[in-house]
Structure formats: structure tokens, C-alpha cells
C-alpha atoms as a PDB file:
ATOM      1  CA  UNK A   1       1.238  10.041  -2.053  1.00  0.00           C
ATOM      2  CA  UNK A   2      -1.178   8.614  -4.718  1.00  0.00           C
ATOM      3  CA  UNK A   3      -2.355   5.519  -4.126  1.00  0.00           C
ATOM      4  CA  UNK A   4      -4.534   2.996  -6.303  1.00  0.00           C
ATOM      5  CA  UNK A   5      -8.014   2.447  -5.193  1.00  0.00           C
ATOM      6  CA  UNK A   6     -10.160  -0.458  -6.092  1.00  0.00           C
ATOM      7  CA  UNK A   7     -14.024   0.758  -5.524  1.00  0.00           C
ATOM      8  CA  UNK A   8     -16.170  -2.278  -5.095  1.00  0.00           C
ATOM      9  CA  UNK A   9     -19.764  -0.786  -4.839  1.00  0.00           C
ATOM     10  CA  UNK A  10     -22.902  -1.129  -7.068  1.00  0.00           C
ATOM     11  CA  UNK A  11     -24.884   1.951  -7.291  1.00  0.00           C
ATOM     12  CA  UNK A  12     -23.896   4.531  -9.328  1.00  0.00           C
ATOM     13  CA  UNK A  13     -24.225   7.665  -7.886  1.00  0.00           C
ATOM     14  CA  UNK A  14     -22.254   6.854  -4.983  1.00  0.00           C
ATOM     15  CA  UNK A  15     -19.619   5.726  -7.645  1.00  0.00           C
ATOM     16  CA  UNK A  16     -19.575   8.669  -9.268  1.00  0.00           C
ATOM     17  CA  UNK A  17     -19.066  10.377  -5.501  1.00  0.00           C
ATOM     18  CA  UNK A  18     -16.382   7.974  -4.280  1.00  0.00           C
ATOM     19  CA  UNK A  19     -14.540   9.034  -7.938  1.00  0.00           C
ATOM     20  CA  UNK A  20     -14.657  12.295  -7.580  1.00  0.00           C
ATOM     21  CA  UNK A  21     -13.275  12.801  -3.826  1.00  0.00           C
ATOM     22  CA  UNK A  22     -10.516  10.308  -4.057  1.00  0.00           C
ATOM     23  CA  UNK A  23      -9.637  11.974  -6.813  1.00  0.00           C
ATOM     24  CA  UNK A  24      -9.199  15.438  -5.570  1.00  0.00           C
ATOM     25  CA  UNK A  25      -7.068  14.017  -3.173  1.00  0.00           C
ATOM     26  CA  UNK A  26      -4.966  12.595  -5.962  1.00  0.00           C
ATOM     27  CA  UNK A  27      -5.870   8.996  -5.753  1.00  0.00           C
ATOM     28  CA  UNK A  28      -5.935   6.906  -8.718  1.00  0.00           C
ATOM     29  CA  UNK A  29      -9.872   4.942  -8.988  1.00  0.00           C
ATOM     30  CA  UNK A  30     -10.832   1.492 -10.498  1.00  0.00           C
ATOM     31  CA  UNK A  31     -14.595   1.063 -10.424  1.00  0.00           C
ATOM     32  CA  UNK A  32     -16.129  -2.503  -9.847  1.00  0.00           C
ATOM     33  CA  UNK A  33     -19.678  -2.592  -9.900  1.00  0.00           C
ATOM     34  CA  UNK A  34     -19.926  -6.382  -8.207  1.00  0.00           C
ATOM     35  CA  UNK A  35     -17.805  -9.206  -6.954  1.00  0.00           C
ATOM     36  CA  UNK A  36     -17.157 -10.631  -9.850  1.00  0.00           C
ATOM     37  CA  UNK A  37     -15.917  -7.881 -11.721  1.00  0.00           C
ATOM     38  CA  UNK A  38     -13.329  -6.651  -8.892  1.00  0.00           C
ATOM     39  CA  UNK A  39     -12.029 -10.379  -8.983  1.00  0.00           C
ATOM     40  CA  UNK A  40     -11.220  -9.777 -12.014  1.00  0.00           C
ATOM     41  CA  UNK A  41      -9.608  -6.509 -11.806  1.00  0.00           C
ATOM     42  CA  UNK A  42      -7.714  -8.007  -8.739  1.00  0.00           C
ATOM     43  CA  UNK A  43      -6.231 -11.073 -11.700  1.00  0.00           C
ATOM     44  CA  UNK A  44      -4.485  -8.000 -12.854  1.00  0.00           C
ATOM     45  CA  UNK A  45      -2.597  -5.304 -11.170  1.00  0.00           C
ATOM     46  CA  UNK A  46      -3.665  -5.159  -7.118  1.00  0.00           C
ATOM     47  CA  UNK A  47      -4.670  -1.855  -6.017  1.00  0.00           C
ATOM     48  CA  UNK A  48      -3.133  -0.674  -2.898  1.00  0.00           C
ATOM     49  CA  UNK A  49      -6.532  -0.512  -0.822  1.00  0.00           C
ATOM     50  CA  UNK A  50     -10.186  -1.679  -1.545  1.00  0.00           C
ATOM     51  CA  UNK A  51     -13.607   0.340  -0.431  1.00  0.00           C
ATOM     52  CA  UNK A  52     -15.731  -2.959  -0.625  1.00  0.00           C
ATOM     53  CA  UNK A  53     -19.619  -2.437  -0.166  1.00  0.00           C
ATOM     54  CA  UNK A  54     -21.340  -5.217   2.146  1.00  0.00           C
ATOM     55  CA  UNK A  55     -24.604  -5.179  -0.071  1.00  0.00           C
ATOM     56  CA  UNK A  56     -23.551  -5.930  -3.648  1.00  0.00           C
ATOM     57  CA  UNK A  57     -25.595  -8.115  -6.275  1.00  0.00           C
ATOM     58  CA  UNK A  58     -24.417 -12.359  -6.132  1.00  0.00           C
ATOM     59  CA  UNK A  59     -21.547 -12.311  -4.244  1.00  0.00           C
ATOM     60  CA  UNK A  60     -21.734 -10.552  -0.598  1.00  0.00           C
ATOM     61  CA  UNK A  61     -18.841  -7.751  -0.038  1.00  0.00           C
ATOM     62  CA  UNK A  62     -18.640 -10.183   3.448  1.00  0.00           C
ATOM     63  CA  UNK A  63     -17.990 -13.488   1.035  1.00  0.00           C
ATOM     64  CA  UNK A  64     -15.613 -10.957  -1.441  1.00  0.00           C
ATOM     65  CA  UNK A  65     -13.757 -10.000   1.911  1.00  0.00           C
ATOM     66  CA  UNK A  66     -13.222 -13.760   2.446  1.00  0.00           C
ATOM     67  CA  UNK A  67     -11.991 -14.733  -0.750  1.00  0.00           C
ATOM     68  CA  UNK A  68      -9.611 -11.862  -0.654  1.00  0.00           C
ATOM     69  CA  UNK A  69      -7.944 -12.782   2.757  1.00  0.00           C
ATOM     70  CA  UNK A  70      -7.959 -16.350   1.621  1.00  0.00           C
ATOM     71  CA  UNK A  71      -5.952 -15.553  -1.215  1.00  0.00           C
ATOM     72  CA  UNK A  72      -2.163 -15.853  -0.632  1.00  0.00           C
ATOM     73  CA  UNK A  73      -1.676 -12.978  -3.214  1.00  0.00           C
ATOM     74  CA  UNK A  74      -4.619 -10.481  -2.256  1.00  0.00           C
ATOM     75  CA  UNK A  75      -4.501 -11.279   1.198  1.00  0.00           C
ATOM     76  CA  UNK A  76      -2.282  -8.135   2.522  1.00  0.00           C
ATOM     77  CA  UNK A  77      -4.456  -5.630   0.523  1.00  0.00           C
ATOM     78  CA  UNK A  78      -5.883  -2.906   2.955  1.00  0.00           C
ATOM     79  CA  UNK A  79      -9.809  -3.407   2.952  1.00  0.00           C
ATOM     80  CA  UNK A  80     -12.062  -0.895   4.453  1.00  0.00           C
ATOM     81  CA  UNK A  81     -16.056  -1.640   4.441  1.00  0.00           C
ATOM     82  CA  UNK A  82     -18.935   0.460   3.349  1.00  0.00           C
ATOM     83  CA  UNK A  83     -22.205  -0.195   4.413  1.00  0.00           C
ATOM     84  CA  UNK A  84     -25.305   0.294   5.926  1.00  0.00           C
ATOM     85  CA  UNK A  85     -25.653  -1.642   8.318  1.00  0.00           C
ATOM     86  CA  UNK A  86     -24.943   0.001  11.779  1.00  0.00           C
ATOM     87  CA  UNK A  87     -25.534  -2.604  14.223  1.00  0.00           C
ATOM     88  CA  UNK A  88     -22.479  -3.916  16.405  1.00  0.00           C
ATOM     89  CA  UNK A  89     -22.346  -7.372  15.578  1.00  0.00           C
ATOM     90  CA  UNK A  90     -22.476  -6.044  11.860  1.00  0.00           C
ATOM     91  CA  UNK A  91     -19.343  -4.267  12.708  1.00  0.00           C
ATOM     92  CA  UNK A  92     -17.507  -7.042  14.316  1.00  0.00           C
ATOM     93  CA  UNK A  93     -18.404  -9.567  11.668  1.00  0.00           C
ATOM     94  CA  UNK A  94     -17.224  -7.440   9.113  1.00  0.00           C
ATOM     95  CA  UNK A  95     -13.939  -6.340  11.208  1.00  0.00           C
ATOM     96  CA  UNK A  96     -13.441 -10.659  11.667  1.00  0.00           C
ATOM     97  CA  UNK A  97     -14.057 -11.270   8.286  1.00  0.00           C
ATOM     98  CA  UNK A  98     -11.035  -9.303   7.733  1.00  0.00           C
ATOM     99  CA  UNK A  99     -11.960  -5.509   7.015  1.00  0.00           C
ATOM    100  CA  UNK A 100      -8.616  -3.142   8.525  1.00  0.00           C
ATOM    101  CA  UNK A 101     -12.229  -0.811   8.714  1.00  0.00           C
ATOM    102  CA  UNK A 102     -15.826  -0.352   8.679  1.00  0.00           C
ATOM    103  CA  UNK A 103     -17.216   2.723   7.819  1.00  0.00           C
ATOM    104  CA  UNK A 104     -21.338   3.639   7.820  1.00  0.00           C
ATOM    105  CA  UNK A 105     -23.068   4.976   5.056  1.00  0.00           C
ATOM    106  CA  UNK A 106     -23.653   8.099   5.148  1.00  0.00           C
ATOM    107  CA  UNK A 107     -20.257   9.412   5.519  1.00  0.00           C
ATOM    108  CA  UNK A 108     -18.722  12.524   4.843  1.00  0.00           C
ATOM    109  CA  UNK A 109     -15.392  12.931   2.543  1.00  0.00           C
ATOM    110  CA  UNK A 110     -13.650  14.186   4.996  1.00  0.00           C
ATOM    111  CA  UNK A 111     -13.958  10.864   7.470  1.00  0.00           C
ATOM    112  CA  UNK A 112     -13.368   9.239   4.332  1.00  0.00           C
ATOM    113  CA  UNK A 113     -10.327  10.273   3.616  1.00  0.00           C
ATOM    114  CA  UNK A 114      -8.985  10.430   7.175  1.00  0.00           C
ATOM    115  CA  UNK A 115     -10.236   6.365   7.395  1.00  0.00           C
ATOM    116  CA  UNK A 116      -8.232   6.153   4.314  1.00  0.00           C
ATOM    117  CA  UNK A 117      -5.105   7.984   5.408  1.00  0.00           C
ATOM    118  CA  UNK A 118      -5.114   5.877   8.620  1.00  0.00           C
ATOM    119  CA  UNK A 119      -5.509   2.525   6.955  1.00  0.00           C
ATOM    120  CA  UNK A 120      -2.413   3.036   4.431  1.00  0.00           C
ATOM    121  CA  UNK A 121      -0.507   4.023   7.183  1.00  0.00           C
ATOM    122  CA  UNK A 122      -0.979   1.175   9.231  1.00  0.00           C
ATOM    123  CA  UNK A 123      -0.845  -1.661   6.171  1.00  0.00           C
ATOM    124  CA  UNK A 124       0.744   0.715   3.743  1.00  0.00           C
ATOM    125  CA  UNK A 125       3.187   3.103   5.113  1.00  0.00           C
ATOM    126  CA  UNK A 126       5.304   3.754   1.948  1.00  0.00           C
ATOM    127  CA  UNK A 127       1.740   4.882   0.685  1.00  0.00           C
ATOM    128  CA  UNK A 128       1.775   8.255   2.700  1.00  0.00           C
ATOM    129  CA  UNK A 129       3.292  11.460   2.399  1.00  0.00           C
ATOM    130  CA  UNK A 130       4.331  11.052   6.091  1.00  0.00           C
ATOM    131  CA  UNK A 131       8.109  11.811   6.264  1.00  0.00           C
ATOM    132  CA  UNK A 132      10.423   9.102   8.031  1.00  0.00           C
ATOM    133  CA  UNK A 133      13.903   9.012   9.220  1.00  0.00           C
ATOM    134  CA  UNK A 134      16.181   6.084  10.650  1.00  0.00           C
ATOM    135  CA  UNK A 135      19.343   6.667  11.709  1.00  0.00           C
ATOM    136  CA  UNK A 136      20.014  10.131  10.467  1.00  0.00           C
ATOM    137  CA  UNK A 137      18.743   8.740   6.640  1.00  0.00           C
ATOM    138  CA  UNK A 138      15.379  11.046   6.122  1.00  0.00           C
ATOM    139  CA  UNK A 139      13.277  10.400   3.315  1.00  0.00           C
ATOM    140  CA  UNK A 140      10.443  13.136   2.058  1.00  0.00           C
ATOM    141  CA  UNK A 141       7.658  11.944   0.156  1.00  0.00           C
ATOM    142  CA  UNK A 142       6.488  15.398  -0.447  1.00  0.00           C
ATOM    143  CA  UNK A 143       9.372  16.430  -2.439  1.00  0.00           C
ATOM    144  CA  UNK A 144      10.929  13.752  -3.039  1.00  0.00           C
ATOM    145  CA  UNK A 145      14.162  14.025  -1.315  1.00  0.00           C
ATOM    146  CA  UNK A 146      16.352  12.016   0.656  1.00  0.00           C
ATOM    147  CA  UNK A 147      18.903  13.066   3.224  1.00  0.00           C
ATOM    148  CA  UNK A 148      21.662  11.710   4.849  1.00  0.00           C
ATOM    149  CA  UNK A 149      22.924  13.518   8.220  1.00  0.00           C
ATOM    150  CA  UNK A 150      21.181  16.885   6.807  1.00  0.00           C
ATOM    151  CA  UNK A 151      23.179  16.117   3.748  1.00  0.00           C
ATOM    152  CA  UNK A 152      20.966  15.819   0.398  1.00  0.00           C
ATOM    153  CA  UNK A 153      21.709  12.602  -1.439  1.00  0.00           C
ATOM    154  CA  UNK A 154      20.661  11.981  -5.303  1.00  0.00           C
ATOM    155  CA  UNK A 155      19.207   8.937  -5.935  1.00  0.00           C
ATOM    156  CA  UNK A 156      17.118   7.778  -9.194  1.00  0.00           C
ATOM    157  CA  UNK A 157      13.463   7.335  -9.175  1.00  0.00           C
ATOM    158  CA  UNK A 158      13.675   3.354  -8.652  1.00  0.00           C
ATOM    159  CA  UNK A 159      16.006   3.909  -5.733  1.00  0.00           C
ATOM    160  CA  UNK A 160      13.882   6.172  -4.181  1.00  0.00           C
ATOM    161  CA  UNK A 161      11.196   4.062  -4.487  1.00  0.00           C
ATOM    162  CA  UNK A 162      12.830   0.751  -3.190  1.00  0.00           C
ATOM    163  CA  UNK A 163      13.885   2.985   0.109  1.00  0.00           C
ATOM    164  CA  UNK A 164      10.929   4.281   0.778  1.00  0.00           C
ATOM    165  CA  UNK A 165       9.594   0.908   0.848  1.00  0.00           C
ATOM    166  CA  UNK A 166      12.171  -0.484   2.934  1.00  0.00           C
ATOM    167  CA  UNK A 167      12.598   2.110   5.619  1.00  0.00           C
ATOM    168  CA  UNK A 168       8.991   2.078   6.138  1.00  0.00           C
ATOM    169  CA  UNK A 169       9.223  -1.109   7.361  1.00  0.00           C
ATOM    170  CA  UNK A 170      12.397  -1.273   8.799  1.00  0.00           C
ATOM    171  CA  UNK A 171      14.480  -4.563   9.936  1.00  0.00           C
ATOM    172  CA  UNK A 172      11.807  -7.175   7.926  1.00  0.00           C
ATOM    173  CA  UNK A 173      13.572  -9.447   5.801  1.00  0.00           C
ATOM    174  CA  UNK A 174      11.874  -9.244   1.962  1.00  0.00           C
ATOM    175  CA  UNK A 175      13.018 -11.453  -0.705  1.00  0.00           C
ATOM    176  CA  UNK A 176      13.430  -9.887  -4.233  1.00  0.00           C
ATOM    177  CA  UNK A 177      10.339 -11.784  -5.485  1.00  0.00           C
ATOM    178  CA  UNK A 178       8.564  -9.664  -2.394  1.00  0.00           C
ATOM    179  CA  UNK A 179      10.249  -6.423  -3.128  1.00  0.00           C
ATOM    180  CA  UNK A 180       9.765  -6.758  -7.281  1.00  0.00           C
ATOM    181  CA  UNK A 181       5.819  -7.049  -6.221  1.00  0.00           C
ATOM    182  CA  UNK A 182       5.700  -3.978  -3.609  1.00  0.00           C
ATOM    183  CA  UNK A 183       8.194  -1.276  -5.224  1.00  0.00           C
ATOM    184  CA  UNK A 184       7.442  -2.548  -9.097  1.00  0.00           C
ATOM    185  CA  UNK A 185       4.184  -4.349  -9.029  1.00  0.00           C
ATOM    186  CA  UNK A 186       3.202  -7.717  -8.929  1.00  0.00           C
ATOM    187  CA  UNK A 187       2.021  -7.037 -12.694  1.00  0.00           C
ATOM    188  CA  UNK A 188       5.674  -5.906 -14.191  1.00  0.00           C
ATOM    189  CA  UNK A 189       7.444  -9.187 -14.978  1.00  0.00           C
ATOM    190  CA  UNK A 190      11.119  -8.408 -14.716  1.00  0.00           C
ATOM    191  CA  UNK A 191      13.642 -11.018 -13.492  1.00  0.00           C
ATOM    192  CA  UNK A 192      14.796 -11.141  -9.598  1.00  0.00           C
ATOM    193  CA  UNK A 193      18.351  -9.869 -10.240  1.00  0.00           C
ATOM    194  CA  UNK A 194      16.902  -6.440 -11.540  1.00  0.00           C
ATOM    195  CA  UNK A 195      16.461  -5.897  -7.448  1.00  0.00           C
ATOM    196  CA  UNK A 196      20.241  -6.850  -6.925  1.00  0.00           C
ATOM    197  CA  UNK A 197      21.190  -4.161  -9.687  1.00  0.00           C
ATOM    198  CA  UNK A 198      18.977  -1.156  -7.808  1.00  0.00           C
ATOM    199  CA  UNK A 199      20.382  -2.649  -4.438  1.00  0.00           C
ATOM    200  CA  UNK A 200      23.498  -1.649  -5.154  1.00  0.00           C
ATOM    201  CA  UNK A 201      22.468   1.538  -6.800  1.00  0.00           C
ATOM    202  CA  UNK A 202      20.895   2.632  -3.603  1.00  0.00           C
ATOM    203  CA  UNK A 203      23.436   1.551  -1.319  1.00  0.00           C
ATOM    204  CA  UNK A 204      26.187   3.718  -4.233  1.00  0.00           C
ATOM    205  CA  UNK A 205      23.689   6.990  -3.329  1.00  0.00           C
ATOM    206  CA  UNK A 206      24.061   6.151   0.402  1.00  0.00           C
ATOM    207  CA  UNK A 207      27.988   5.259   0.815  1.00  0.00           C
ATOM    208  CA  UNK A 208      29.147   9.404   1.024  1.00  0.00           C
ATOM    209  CA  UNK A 209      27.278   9.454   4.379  1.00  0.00           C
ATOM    210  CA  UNK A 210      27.778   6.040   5.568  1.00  0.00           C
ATOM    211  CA  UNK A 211      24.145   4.977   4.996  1.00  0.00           C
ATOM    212  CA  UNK A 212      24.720   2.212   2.909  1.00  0.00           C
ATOM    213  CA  UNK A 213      25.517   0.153   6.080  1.00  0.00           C
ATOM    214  CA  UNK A 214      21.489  -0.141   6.512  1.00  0.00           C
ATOM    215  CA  UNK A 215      20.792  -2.005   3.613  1.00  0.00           C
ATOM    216  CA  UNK A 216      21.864  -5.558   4.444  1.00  0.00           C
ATOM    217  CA  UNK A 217      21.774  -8.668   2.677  1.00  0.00           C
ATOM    218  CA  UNK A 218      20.495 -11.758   4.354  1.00  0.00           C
ATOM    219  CA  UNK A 219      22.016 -14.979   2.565  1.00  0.00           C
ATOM    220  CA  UNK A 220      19.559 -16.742   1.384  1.00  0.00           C
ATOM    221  CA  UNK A 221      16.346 -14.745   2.344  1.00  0.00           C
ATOM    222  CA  UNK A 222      16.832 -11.188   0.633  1.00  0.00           C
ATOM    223  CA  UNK A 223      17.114  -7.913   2.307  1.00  0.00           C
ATOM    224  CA  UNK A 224      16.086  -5.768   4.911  1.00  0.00           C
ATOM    225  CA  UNK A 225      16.838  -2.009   6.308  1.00  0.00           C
ATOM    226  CA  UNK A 226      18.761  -2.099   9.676  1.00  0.00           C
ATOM    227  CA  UNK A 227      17.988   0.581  12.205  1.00  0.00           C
ATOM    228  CA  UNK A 228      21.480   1.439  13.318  1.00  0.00           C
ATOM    229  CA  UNK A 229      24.341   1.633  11.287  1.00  0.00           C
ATOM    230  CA  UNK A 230      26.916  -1.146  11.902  1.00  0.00           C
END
């Protein structure tokens, strides 16, 4: 699955490099050529994973790191460092500072992408094309279809979304502000009870098999996605 890549790295031709591979692979790229600039990128819509280079002009891609984790609204965004600096304690300061990964320059696309691919998985799981099933409810990325006990089930494109999310991170409690930033965006401004109104959508698309019992509402807290039916 496509995901939104902030680039944070100052020369240009490996710019133009990092571009071009993660977008074969169907990633979407945002370019910052220093600190500053990706702070400001990061006022608007947050990317779902950052390659941050250690060496940048003013502001360190160590000190950016920092500010990122310190941030109560950046601080989940997957980080994975580029540099070149090889030395262990370079590794482990950048991997304390709060890098998910550290990667040495040079690097081939390949590694890249695997890195990359690893990363989302870990911090990002609805991010992958990975398939995943709970309780006899299997969702497929790849084409985009849902079924329930081998049984295809229709749901819209907001429903599909808001599942995917939730069954990738099954039996944590979200609140609708939490879910209207991680299935809509933190950047769409839409009010809380639009969640309620795809809520029951999805749990409509899941009632013929029984599925709808997963999706449970936690007074006061929000939702979450059990993993047995009750």
C-alpha cells in the first residue's frame, strides 16, 4: 500500500534518487531540503514515515529527531536515519534519540525498501499490503476485499479503511479524535460523530456473518476491534 514519505535530506542528487525509487514502489514523496523546512511540512499533513539525514545544514537530523519525538502530535511517526556515519555509538545515539532505524549511506534500493517495508509494519501495519485475518474476518489490501468466513462482504471505501486500521491493531481502545487522525488525517477537519456514522456502517457490512460483534464500543473511551467474537 502507498504510503506518504517525508524525505528530510539536503543534497540533491540523492533527492532526486530517494524520489525516484520510492516512487516505483508507489510511494507518495515530500522533499525537505533542511530542518526547518520539514517542520514545516510536518505543521501540515504528517507523512506516514520520515528518511531524516543526520548531516543537514542548522538544525542536526539528531536535534530534528528530538523535536519530533518530543512532539505529542509527531511523536508516533516512523523515523528511519540516513547517514554516514558508521561507527557504533553513532548507531546507538541515533537509535536512542528515537530513530525505529539507521541505515548507512551507501545503500542500495533494495535494503531501502525492505528497511522501509519493515518499519511500517512494525509502527504502521495498516500501511502494508500484508493480508490479516481475526476471527474468520480477512481483509486484502491487495485487492481490496474483505471476507467474512470465506464469504465476500461489500463495504465502502471509508469502511474499508477504518477496518483495516482497526484490525491491524486489534483490542486497543482509540477514541474518534484518534481514529479521525489515522483513517482520515489529522489535516481533514470533520466533526467526531462522522466516526460514529462509519461505525455503524462497518459493523451494517459485517452483521450477515456475525462480524459486527468485533467492533465494540467502550463508554467513554471510543472503540476497539475484539479478537473473538462474543
Amino acid at each position: 500500500m502507498a504510503a506518504t514519505i517525508l524525505v528530510v535530506e539536503d543534497e540533491p542528487g540523492i533527492q532526486e534518487v530517494l524520489k525516484f525509487n520510492l516512487g516505483q514502489h508507489g510511494h507518495d514523496v515530500i522533499v525537505a531540503a533542511d530542518a526547518e523546512d520539514a517542520l514545516g511540512l510536518l505543521r501540515g499533513a504528517l507523512p506516514d514515515l520520515i528518511l531524516l539525514d543526520w548531516m543537514l545544514p542548522g538544525m542536526s537530523g539528531i536535534d530534528l529527531a528530538r523535536r519530533i519525538r518530543a512532539d505529542q502530535r509527531l511523536r508516533s511517526v516512523p523515523i528511519i536515519m540516513l547517514t554516514a556515519r558508521t561507527e557504533e555509538r553513532d548507531k546507538v545515539l541515533g537509535l536512542d534519540t528515537g530513530a525505529d532505524d539507521y541505515i548507512t549511506k551507501p545503500f542500495s534500493p533494495r535494503e531501502l525498501m525492505a528497511r522501509i517495508k519493515a518499519v511500517l509494519r512494525r509502527r504502521a501495519p495498516q500501511m502494508t499490503e500484508d493480508p490479516v485475518e481475526v476471527a474468520g474476518l480477512k481483509l486484502d489490501p491487495v485487492s481490496h476485499r474483505v471476507y467474512g468466513d470465506g464469504m465476500p462482504l461489500d463495504l465502502g471505501p471509508t469502511e474499508f479503511r477504518l477496518l483495516h486500521f482497526l484490525i491491524t491493531h486489534p483490542e486497543r481502545v482509540y477514541s474518534r479524535s484518534q481514529l479521525l487522525d489515522h483513517v482520515w488525517g489529522d489535516h481533514v477537519f470533520v466533526e467526531e460523530r462522522t466516526v460514529d456514522v462509519h461505525i455503524r456502517r462497518l459493523r451494517g457490512a459485517l452483521e450477515g456473518t456475525g462480524h459486527d460483534k468485533l467492533i465494540q464500543t467502550v463508554r467513554g473511551a471510543g472503540y476497539r476491534l475484539s479478537e473473538t467474537v462474543v
